[in-house]
PDB file of N, CA and C in Angstrom:
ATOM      1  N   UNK A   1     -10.650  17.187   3.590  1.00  0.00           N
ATOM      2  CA  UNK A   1     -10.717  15.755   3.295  1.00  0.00           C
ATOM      3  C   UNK A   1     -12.094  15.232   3.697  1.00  0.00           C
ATOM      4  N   UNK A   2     -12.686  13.924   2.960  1.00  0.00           N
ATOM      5  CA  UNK A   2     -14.098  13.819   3.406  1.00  0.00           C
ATOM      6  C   UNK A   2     -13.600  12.193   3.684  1.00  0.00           C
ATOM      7  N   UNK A   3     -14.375  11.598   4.426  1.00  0.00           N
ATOM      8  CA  UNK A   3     -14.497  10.168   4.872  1.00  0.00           C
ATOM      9  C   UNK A   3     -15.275   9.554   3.670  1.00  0.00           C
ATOM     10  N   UNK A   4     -14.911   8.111   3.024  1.00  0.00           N
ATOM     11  CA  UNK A   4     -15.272   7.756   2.100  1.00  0.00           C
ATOM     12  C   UNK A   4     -15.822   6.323   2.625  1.00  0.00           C
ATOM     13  N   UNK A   5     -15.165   5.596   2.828  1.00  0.00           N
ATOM     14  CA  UNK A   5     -15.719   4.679   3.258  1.00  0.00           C
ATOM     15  C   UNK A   5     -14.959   3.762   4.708  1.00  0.00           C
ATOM     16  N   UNK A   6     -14.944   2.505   4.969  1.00  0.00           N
ATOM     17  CA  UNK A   6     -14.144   1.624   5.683  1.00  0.00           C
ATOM     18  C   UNK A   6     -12.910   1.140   5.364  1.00  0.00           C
ATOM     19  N   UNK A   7     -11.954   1.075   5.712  1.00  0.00           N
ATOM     20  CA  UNK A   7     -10.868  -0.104   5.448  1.00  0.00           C
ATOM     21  C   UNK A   7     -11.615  -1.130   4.571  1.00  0.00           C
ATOM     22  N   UNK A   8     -12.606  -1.953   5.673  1.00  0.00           N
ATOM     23  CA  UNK A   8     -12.787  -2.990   4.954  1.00  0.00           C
ATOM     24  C   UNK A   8     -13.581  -3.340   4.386  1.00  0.00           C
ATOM     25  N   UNK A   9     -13.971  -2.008   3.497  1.00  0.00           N
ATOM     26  CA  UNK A   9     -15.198  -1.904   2.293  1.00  0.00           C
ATOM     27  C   UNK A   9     -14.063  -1.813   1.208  1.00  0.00           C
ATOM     28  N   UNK A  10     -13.137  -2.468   0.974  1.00  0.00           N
ATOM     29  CA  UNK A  10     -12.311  -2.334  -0.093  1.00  0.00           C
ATOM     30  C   UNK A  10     -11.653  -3.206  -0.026  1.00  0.00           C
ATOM     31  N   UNK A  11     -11.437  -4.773  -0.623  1.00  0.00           N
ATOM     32  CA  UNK A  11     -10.940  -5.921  -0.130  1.00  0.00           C
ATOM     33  C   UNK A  11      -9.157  -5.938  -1.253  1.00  0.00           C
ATOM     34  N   UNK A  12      -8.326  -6.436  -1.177  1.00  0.00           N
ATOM     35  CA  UNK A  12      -7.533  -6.788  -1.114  1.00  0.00           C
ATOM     36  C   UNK A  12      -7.264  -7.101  -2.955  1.00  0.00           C
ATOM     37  N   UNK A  13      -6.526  -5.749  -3.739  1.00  0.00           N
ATOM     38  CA  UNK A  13      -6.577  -5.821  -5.039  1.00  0.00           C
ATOM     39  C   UNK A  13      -7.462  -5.931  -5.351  1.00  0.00           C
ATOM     40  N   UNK A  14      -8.697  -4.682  -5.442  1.00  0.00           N
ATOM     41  CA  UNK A  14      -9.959  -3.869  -5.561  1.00  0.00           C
ATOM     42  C   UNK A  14      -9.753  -2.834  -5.677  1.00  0.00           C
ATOM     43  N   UNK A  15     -10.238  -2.096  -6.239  1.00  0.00           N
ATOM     44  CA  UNK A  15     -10.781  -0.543  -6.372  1.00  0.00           C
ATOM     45  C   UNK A  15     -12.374  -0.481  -5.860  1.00  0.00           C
ATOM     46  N   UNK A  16     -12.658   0.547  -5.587  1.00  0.00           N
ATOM     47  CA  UNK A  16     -14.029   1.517  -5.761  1.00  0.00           C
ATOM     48  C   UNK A  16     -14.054   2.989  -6.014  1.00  0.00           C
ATOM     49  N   UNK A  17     -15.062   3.447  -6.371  1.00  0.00           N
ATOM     50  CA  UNK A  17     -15.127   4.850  -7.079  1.00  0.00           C
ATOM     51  C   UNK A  17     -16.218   5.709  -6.163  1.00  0.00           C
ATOM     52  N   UNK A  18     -15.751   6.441  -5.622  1.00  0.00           N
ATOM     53  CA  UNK A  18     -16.094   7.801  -4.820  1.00  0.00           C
ATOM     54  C   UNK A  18     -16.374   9.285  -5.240  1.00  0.00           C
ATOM     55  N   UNK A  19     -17.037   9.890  -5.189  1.00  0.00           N
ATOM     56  CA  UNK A  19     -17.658  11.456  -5.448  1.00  0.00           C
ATOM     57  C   UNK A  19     -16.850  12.133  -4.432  1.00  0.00           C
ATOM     58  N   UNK A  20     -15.858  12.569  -4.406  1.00  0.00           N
ATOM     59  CA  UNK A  20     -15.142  13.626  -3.576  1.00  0.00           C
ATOM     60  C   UNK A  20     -14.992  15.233  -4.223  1.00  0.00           C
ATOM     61  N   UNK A  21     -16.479  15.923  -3.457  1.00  0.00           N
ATOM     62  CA  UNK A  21     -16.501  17.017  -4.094  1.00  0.00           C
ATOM     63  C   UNK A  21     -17.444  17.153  -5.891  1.00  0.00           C
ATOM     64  N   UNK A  22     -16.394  17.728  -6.488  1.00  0.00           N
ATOM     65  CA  UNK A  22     -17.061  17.232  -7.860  1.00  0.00           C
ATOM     66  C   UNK A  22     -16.258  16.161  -8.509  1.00  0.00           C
ATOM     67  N   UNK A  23     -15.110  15.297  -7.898  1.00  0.00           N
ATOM     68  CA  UNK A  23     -14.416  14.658  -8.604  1.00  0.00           C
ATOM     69  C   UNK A  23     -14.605  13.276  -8.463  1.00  0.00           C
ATOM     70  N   UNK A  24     -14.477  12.169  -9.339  1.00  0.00           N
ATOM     71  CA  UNK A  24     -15.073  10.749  -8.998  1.00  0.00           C
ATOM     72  C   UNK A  24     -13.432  10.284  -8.843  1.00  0.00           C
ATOM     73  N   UNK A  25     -12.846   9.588  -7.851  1.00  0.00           N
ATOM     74  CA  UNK A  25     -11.942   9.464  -6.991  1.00  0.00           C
ATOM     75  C   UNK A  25     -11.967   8.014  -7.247  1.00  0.00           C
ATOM     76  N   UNK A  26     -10.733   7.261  -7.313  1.00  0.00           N
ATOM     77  CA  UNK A  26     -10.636   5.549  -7.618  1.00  0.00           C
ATOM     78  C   UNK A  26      -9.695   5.226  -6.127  1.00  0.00           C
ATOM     79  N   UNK A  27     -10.386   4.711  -5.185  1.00  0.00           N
ATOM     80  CA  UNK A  27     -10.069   4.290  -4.112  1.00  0.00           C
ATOM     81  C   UNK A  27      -9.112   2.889  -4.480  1.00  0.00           C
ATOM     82  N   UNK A  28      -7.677   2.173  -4.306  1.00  0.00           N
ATOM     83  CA  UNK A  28      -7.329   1.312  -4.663  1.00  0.00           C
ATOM     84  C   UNK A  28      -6.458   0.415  -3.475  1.00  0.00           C
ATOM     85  N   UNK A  29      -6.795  -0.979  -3.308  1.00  0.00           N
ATOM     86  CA  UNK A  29      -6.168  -1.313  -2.304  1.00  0.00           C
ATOM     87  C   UNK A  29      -4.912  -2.629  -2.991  1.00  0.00           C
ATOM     88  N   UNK A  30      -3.879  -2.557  -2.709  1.00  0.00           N
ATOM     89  CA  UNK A  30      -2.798  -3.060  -3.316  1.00  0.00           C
ATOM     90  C   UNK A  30      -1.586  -3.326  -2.789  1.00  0.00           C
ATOM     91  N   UNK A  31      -1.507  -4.843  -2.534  1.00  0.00           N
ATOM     92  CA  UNK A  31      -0.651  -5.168  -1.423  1.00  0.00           C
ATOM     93  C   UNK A  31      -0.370  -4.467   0.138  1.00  0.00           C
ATOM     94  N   UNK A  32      -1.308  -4.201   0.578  1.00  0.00           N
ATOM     95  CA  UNK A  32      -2.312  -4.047   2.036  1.00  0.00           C
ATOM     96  C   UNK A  32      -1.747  -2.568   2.165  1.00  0.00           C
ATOM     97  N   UNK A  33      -1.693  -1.764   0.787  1.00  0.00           N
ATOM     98  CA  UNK A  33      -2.015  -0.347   1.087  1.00  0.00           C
ATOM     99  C   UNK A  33      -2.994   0.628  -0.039  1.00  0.00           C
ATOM    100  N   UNK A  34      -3.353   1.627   0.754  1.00  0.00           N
ATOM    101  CA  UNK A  34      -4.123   2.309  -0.413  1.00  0.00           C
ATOM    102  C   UNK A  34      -3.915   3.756  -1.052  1.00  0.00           C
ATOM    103  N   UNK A  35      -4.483   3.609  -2.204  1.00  0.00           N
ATOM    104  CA  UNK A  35      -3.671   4.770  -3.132  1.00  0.00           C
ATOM    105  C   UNK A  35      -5.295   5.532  -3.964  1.00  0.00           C
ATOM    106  N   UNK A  36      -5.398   6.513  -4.063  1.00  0.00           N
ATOM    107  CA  UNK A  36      -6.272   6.896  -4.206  1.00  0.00           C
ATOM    108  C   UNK A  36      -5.739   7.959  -5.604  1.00  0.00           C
ATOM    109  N   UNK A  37      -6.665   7.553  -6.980  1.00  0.00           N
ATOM    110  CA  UNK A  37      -6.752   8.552  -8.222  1.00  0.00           C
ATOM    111  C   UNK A  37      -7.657   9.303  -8.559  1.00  0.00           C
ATOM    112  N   UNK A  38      -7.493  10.505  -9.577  1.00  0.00           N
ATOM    113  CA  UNK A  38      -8.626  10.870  -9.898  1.00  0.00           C
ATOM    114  C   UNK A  38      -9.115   9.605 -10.923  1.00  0.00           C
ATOM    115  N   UNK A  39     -10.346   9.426 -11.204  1.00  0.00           N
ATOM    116  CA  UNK A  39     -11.137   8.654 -12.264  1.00  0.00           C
ATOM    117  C   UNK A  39     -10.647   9.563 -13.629  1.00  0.00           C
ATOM    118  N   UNK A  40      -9.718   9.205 -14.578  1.00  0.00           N
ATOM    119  CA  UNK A  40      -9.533  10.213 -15.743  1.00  0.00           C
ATOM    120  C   UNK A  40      -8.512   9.607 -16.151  1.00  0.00           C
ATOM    121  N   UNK A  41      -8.600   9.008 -17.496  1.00  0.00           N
ATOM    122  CA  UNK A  41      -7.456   8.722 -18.200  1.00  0.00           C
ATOM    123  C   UNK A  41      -6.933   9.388 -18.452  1.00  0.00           C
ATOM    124  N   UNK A  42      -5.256   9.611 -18.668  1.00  0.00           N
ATOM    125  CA  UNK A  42      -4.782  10.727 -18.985  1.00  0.00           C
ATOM    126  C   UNK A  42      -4.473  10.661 -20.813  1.00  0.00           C
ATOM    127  N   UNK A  43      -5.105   9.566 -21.218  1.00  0.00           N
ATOM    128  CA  UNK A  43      -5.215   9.390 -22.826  1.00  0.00           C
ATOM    129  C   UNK A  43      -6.127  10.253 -23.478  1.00  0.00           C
ATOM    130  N   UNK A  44      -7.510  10.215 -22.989  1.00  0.00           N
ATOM    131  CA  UNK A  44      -8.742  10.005 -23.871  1.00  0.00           C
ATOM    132  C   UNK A  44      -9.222  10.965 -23.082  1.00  0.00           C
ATOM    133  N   UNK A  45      -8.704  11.437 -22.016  1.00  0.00           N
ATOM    134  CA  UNK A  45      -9.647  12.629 -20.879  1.00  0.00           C
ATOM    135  C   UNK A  45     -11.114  12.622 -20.331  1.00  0.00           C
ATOM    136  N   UNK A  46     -11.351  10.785 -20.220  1.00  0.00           N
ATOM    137  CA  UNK A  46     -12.510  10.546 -19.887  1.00  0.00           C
ATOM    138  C   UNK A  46     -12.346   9.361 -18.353  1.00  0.00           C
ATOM    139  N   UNK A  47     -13.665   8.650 -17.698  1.00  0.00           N
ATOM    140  CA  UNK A  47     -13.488   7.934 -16.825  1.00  0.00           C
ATOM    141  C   UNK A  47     -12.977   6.308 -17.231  1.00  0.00           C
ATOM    142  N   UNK A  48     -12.222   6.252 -16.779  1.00  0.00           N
ATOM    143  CA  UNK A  48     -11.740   4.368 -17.045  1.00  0.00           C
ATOM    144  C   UNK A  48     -12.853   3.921 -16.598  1.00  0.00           C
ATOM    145  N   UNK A  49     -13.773   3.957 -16.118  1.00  0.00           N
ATOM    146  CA  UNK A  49     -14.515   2.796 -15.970  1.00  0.00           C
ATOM    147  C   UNK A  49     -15.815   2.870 -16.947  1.00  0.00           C
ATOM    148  N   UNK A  50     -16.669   1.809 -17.282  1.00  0.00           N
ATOM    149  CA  UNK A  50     -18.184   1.590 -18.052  1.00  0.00           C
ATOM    150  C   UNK A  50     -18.911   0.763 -17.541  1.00  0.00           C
ATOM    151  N   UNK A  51     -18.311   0.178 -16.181  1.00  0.00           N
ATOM    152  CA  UNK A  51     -19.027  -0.494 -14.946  1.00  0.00           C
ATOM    153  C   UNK A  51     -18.603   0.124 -13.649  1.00  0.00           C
ATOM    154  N   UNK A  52     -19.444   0.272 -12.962  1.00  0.00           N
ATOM    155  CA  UNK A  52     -19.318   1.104 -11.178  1.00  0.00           C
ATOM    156  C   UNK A  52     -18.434  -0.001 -10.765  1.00  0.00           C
ATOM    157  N   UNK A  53     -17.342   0.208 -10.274  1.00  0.00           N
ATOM    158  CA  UNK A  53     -16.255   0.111  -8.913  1.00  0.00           C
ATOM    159  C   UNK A  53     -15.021  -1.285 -10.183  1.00  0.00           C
ATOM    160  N   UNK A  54     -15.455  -1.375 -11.449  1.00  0.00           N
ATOM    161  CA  UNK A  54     -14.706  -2.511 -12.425  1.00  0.00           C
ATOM    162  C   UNK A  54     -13.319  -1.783 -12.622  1.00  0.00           C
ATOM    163  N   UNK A  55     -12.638  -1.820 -12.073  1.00  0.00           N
ATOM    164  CA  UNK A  55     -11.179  -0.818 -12.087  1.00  0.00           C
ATOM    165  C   UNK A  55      -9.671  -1.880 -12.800  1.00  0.00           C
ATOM    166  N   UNK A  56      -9.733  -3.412 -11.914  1.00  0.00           N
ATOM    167  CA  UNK A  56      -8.970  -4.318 -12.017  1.00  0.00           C
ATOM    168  C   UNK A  56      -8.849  -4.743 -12.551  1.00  0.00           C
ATOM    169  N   UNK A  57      -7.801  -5.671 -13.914  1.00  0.00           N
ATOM    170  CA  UNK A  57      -7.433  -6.128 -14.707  1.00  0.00           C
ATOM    171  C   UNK A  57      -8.496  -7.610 -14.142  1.00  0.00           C
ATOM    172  N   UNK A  58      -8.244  -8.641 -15.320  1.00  0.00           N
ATOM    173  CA  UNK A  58      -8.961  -9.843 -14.571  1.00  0.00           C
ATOM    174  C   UNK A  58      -7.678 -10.680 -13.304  1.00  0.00           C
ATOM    175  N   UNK A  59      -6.661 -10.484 -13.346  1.00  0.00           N
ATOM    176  CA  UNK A  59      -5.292 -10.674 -12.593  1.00  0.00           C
ATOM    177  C   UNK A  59      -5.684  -9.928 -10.910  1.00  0.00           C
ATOM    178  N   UNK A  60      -5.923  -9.063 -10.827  1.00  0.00           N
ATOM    179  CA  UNK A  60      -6.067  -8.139 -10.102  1.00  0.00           C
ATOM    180  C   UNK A  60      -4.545  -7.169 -10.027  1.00  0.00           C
ATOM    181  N   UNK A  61      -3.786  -7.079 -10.883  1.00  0.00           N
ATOM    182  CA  UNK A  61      -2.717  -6.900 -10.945  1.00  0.00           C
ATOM    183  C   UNK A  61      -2.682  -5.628 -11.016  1.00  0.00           C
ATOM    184  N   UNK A  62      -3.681  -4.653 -12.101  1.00  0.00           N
ATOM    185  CA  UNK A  62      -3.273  -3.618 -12.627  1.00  0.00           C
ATOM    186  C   UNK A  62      -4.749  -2.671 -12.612  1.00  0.00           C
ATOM    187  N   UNK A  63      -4.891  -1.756 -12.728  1.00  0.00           N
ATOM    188  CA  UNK A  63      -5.858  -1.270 -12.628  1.00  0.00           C
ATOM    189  C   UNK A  63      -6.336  -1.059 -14.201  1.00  0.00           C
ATOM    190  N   UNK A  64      -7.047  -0.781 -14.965  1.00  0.00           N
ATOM    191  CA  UNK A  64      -7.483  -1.048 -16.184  1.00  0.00           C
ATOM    192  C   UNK A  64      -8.404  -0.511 -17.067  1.00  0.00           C
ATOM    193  N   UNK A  65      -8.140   1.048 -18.404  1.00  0.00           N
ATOM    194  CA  UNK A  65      -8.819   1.574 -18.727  1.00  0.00           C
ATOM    195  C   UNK A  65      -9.633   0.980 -19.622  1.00  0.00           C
ATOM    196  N   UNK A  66     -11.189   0.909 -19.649  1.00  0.00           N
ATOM    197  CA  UNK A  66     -11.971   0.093 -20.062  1.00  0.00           C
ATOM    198  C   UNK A  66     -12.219   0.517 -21.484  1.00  0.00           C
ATOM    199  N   UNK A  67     -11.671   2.042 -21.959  1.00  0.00           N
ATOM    200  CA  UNK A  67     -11.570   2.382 -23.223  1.00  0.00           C
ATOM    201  C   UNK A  67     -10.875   1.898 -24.384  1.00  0.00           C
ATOM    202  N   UNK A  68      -9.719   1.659 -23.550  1.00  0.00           N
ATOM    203  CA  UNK A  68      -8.665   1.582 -24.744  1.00  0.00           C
ATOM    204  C   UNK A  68      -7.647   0.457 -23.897  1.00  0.00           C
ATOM    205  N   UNK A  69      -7.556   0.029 -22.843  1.00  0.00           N
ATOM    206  CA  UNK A  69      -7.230  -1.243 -22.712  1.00  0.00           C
ATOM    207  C   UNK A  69      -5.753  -0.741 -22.015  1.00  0.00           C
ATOM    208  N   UNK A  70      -5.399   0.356 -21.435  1.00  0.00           N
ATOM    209  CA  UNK A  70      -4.228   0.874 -21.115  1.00  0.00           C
ATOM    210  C   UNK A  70      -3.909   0.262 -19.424  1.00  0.00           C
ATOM    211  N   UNK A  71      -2.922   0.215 -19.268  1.00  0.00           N
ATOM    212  CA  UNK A  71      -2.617  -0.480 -17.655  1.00  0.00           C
ATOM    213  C   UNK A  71      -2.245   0.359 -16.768  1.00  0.00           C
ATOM    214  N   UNK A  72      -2.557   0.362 -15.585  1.00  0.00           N
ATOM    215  CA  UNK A  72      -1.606   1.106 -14.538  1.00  0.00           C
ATOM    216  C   UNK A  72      -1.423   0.557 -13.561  1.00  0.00           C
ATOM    217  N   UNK A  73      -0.401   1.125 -13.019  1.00  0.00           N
ATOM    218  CA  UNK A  73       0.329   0.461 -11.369  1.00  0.00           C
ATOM    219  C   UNK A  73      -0.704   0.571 -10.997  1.00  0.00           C
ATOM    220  N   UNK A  74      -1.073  -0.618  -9.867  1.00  0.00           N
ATOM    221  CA  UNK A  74      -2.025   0.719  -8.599  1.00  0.00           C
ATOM    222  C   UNK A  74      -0.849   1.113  -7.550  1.00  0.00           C
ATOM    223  N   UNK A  75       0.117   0.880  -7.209  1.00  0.00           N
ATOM    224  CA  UNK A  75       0.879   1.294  -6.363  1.00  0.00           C
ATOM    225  C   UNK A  75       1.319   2.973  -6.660  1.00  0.00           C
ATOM    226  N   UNK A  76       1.949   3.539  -7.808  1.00  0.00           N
ATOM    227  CA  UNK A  76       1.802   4.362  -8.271  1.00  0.00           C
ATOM    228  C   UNK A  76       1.358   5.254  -9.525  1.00  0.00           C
ATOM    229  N   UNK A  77       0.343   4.879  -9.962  1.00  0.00           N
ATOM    230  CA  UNK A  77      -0.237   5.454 -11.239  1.00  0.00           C
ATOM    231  C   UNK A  77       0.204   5.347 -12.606  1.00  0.00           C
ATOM    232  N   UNK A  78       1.474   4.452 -12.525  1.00  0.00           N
ATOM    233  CA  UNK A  78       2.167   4.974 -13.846  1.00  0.00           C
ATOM    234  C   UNK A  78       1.171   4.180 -14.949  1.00  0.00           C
ATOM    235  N   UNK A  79       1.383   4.647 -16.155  1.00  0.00           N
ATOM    236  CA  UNK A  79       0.981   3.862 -16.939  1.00  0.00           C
ATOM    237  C   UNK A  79       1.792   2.669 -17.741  1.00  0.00           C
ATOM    238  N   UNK A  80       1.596   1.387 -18.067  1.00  0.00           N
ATOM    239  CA  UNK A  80       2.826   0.475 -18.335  1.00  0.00           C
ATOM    240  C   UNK A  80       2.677   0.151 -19.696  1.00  0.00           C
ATOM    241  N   UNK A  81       1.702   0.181 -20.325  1.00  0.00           N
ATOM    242  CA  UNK A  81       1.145  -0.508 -21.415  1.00  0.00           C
ATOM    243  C   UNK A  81      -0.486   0.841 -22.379  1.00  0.00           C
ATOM    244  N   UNK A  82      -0.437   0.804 -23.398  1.00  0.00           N
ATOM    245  CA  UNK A  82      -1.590   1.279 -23.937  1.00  0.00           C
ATOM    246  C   UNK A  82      -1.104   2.899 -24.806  1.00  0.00           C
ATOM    247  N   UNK A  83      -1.931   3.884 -25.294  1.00  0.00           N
ATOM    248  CA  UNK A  83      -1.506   4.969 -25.938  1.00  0.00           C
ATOM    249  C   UNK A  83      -1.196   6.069 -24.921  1.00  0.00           C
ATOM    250  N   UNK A  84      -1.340   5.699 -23.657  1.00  0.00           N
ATOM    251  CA  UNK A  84      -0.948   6.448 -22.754  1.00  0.00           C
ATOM    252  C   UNK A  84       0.409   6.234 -21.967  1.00  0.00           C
ATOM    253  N   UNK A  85       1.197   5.674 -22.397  1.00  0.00           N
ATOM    254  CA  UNK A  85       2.675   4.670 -21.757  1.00  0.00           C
ATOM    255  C   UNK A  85       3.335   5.926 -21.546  1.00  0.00           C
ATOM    256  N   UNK A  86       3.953   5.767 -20.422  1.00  0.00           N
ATOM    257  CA  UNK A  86       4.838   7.413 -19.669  1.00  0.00           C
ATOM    258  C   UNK A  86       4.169   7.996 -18.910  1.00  0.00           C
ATOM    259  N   UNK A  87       2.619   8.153 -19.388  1.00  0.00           N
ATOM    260  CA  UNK A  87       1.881   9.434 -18.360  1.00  0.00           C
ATOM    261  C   UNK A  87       1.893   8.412 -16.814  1.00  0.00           C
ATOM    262  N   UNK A  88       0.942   8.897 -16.311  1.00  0.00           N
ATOM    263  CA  UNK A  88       0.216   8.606 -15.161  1.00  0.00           C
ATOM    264  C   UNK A  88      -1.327   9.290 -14.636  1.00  0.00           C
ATOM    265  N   UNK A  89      -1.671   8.914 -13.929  1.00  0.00           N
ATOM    266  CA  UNK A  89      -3.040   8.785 -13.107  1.00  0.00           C
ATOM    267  C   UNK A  89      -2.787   9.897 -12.244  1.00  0.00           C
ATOM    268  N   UNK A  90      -3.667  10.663 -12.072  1.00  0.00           N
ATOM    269  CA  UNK A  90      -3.367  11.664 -11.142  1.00  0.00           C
ATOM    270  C   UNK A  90      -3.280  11.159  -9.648  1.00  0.00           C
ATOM    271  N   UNK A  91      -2.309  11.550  -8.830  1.00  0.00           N
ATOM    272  CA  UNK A  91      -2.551  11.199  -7.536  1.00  0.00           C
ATOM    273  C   UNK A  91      -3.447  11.970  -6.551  1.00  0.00           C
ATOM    274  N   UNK A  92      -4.497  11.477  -5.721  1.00  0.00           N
ATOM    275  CA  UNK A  92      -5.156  12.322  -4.867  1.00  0.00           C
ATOM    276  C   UNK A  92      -4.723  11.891  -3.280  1.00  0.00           C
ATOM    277  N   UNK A  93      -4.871  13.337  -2.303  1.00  0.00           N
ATOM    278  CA  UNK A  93      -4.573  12.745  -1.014  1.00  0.00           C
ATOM    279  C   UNK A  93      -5.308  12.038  -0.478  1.00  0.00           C
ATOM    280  N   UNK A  94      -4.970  10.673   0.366  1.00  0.00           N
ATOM    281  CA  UNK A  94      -5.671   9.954   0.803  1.00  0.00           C
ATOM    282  C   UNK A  94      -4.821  10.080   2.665  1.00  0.00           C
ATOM    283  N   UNK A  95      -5.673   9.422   2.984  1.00  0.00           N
ATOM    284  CA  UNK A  95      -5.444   9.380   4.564  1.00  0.00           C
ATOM    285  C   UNK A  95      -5.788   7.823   5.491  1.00  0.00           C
ATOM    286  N   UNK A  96      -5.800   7.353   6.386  1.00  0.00           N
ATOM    287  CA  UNK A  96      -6.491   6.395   7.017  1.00  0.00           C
ATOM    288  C   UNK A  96      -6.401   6.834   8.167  1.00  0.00           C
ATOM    289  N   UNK A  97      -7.760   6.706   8.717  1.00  0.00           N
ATOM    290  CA  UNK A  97      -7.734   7.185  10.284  1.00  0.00           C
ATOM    291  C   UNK A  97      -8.642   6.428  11.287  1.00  0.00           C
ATOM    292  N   UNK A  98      -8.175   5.570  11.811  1.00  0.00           N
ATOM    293  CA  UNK A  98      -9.264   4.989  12.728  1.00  0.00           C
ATOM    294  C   UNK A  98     -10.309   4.479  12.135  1.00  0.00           C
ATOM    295  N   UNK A  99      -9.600   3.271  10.834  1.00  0.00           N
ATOM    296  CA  UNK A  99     -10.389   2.220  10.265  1.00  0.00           C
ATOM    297  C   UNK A  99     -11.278   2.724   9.297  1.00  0.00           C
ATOM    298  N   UNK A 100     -11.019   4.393   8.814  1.00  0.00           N
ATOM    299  CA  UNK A 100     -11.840   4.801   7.413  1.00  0.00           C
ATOM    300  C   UNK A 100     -10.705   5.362   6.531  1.00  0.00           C
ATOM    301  N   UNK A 101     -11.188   5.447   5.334  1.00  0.00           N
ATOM    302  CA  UNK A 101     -10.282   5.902   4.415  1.00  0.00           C
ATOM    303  C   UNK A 101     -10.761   7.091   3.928  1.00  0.00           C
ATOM    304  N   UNK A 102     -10.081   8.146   4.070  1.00  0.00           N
ATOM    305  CA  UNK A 102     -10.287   9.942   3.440  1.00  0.00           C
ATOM    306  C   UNK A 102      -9.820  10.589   2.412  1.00  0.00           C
ATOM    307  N   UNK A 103     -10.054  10.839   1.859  1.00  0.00           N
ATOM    308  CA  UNK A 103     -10.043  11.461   0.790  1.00  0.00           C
ATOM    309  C   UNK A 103      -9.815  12.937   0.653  1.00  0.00           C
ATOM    310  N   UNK A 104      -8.814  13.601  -0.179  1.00  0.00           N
ATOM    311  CA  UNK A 104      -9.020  14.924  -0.620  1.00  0.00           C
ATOM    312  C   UNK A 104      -8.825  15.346  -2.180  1.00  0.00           C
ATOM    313  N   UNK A 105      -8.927  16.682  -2.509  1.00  0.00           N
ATOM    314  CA  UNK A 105      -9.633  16.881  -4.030  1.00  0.00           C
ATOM    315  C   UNK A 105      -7.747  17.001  -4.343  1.00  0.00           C
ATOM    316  N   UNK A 106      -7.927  16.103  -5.789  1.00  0.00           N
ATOM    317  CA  UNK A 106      -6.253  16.437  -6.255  1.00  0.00           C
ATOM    318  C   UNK A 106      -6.289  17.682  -6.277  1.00  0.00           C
ATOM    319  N   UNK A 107      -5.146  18.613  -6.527  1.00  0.00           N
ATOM    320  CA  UNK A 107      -4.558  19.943  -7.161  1.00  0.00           C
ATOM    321  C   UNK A 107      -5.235  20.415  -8.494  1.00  0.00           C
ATOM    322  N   UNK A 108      -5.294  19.409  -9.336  1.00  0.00           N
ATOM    323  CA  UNK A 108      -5.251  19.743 -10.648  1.00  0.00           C
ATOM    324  C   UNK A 108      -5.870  18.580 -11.662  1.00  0.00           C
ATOM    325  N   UNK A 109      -6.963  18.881 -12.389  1.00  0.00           N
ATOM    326  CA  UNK A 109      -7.466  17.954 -13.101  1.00  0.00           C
ATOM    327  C   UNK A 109      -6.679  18.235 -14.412  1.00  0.00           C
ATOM    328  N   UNK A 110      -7.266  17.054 -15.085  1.00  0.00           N
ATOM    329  CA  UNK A 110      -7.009  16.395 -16.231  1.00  0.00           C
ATOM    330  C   UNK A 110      -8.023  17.756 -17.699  1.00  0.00           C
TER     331      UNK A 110
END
């Protein structure tokens, strides 16, 4: 697992995007917990984002592929809405330890 950043470098229904290893990692904080994805739609097999750390719906509700307009929990990855409805977001291990948030490489890419 690698240390990514602070608790409170990630404010409250936000994402940011992390290099863990070779994988770009979507750090997400959502109703005062955090959930950590790989960056990879499971539609289009590319990164949801086309702006650094732009993850959030304008709501802050949902996290938000900037391709094709598809939704996901941030609580758990699912997808709710878009050509990807059923899949999900890969989950990666995350950790908190003494006010940083850690990171490890999912199992299995996209």
């Amino acid at each position: 697992m690698q240390a990514v950043c602070k608790t409170e470098d990630i404010g409250e229904e936000s994402a940011r995007e992390f290099m863990v290893g070779e994988q770009s990692v979507i750090v997400v904080k959502f109703d005062g917990q955090f959930h950590a994805y790989l960056n990879w739609c499971p539609h289009l097999g590319i990164e949801l984002n086309f702006i650094p750390d732009q993850f959030m719906d304008d709501d802050g509700r949902f996290l938000v592929c900037a391709n094709h307009g598809a939704l996901f929990e941030p609580e758990n990855g699912a997808c709710l809405s878009g050509p990807c409805s059923g899949d999900s977001l890969t989950a990666v291990p995350l950790d908190v330890r003494d006010g940083e948030i850690w990171v490890g490489n999912a199992e299995a890419t996209a």
